[in-house]
C-alpha atoms as a PDB file:
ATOM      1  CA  UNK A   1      -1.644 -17.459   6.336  1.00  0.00           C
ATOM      2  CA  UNK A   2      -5.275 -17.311   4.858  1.00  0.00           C
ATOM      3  CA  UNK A   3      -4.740 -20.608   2.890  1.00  0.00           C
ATOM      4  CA  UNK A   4      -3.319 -22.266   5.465  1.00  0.00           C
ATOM      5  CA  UNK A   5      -6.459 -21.605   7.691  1.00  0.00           C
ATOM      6  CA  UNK A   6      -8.274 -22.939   4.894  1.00  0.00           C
ATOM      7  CA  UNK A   7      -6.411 -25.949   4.266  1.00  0.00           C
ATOM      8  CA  UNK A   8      -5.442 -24.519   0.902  1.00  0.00           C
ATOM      9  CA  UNK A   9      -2.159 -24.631  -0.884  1.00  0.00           C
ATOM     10  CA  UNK A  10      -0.438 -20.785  -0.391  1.00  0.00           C
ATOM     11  CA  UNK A  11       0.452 -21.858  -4.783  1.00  0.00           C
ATOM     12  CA  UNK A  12      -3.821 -22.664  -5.254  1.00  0.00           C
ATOM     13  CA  UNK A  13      -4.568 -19.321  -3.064  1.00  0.00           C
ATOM     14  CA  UNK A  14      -1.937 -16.985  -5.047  1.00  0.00           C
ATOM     15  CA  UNK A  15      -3.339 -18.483  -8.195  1.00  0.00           C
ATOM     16  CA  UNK A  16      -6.921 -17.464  -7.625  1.00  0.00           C
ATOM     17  CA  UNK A  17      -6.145 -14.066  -6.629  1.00  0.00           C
ATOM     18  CA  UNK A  18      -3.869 -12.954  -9.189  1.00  0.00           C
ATOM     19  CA  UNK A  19      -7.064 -14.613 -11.629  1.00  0.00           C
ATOM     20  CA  UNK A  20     -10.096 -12.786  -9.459  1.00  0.00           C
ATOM     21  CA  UNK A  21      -7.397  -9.394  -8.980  1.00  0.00           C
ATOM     22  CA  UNK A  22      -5.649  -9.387 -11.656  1.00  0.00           C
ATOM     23  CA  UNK A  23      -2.350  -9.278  -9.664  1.00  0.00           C
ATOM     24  CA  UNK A  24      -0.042 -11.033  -8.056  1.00  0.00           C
ATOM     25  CA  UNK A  25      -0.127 -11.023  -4.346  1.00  0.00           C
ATOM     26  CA  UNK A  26       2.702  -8.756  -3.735  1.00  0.00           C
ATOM     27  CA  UNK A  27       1.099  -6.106  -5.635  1.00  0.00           C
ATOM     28  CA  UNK A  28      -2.082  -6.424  -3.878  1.00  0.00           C
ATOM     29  CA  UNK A  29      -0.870  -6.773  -0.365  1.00  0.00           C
ATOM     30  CA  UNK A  30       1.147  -3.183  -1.781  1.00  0.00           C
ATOM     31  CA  UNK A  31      -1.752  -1.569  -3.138  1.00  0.00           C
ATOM     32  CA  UNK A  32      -3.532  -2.517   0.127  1.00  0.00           C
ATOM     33  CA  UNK A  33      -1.081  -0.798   2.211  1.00  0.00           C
ATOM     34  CA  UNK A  34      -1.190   2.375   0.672  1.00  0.00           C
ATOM     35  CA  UNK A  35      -4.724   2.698   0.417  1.00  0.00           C
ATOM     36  CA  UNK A  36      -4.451   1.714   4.110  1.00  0.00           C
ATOM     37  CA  UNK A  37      -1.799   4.859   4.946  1.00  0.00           C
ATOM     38  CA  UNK A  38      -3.967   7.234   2.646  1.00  0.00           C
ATOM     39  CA  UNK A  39      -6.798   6.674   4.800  1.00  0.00           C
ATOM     40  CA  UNK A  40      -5.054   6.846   8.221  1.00  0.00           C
ATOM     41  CA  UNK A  41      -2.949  10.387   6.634  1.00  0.00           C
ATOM     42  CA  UNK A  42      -6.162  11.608   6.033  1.00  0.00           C
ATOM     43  CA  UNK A  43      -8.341  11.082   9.128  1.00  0.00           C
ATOM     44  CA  UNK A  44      -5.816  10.449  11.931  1.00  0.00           C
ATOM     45  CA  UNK A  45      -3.138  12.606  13.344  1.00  0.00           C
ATOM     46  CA  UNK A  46      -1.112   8.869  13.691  1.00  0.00           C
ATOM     47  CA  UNK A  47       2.910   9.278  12.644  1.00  0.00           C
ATOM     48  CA  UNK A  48       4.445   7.684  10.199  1.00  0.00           C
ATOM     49  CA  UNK A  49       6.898   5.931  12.160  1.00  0.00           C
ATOM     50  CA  UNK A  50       3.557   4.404  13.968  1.00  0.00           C
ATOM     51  CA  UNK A  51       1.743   3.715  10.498  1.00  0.00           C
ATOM     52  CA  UNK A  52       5.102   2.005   9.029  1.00  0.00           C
ATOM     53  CA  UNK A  53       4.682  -0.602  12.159  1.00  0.00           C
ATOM     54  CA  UNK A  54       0.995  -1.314  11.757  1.00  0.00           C
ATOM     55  CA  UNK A  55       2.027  -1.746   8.207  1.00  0.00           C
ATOM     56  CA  UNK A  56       4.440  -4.253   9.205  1.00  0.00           C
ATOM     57  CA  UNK A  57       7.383  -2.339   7.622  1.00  0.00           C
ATOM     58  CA  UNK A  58      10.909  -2.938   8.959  1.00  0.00           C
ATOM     59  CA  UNK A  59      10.964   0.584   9.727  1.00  0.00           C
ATOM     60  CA  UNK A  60       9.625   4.239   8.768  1.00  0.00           C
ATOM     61  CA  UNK A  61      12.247   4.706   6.352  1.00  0.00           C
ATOM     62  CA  UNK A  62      11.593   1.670   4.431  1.00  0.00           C
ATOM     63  CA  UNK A  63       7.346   3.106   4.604  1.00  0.00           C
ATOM     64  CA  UNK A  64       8.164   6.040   3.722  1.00  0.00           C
ATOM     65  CA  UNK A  65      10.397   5.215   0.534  1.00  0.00           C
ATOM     66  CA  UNK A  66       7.599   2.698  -0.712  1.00  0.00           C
ATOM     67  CA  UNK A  67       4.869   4.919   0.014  1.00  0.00           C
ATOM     68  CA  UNK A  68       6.681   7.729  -1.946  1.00  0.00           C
ATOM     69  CA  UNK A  69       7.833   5.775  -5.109  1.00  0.00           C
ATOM     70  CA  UNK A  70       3.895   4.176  -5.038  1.00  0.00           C
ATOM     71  CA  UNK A  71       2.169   7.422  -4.546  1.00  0.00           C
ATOM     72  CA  UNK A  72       3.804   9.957  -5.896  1.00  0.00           C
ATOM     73  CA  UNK A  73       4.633  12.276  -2.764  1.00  0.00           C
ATOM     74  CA  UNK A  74       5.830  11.041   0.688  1.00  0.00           C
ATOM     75  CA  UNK A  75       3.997  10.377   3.244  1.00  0.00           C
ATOM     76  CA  UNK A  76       4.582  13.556   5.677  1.00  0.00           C
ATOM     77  CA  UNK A  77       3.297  15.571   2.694  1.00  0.00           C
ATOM     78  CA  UNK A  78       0.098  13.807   2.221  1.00  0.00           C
ATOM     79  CA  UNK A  79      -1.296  14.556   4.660  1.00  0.00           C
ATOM     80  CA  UNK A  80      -1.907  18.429   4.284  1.00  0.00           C
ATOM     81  CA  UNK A  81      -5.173  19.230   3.105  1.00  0.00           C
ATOM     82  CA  UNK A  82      -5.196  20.888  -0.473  1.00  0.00           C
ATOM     83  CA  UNK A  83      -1.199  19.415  -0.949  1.00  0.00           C
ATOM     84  CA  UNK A  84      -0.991  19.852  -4.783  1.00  0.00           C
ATOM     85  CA  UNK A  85       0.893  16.955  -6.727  1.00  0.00           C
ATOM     86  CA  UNK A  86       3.241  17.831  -9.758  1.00  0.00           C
ATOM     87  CA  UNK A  87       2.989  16.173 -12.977  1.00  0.00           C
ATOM     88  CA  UNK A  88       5.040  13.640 -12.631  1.00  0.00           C
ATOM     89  CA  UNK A  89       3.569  12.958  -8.881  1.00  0.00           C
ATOM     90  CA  UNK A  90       0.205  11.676 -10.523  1.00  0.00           C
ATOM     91  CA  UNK A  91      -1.494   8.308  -9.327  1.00  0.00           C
ATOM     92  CA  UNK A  92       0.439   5.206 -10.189  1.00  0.00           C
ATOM     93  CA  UNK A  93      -1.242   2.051 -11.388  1.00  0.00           C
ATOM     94  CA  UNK A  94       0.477  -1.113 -10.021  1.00  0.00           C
ATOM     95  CA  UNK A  95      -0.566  -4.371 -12.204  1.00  0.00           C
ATOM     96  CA  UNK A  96      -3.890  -2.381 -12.810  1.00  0.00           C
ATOM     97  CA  UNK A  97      -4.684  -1.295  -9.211  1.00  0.00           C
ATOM     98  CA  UNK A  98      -4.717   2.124  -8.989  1.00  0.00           C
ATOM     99  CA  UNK A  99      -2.306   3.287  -6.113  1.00  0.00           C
END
């Protein structure tokens, strides 16, 4: 949609960012949207049925699995203050972008 308001080729646009990012768009547009949800879980009481549509997920199910597998915890549990994660619930990096 941004290239096309440019006058760009989506192929020229998706080239520049994965050489600028370091990634390829779907990774960024993911890492985007979690970073996105982390904020909202953190300073808004907002659900996660109502995050997963500003998202523009299908539905809270499919936010909720993403947001898990990419972060590490789900969603619902993020957003208690001093929630604790595991070992194996650390930080994932996604093509370098820390998620």
């Amino acid at each position: 949609m941004c290239c096309k308001s440019l006058g760009l080729p989506v192929t020229l646009g998706k080239q520049a960012l994965k050489e600028v990012y370091v990634t390829t768009f779907s990774d960024f547009l993911l890492a985007s949207r979690i970073d996105k949800a982390r904020e909202w879980l953190k300073a808004t009481d907002m659900s996660v049925e109502e995050m997963a549509q500003r998202l523009q997920y299908r539905n809270a199910q499919n936010f909720s699995r993403t947001f898990k597998k990419a972060a590490g915890l789900p969603a619902n549990t993020s957003r208690k203050p001093g929630a604790k994660r595991s070992r194996t619930q650390k930080r994932t990096r996604i093509n370098g972008m820390r998620v």
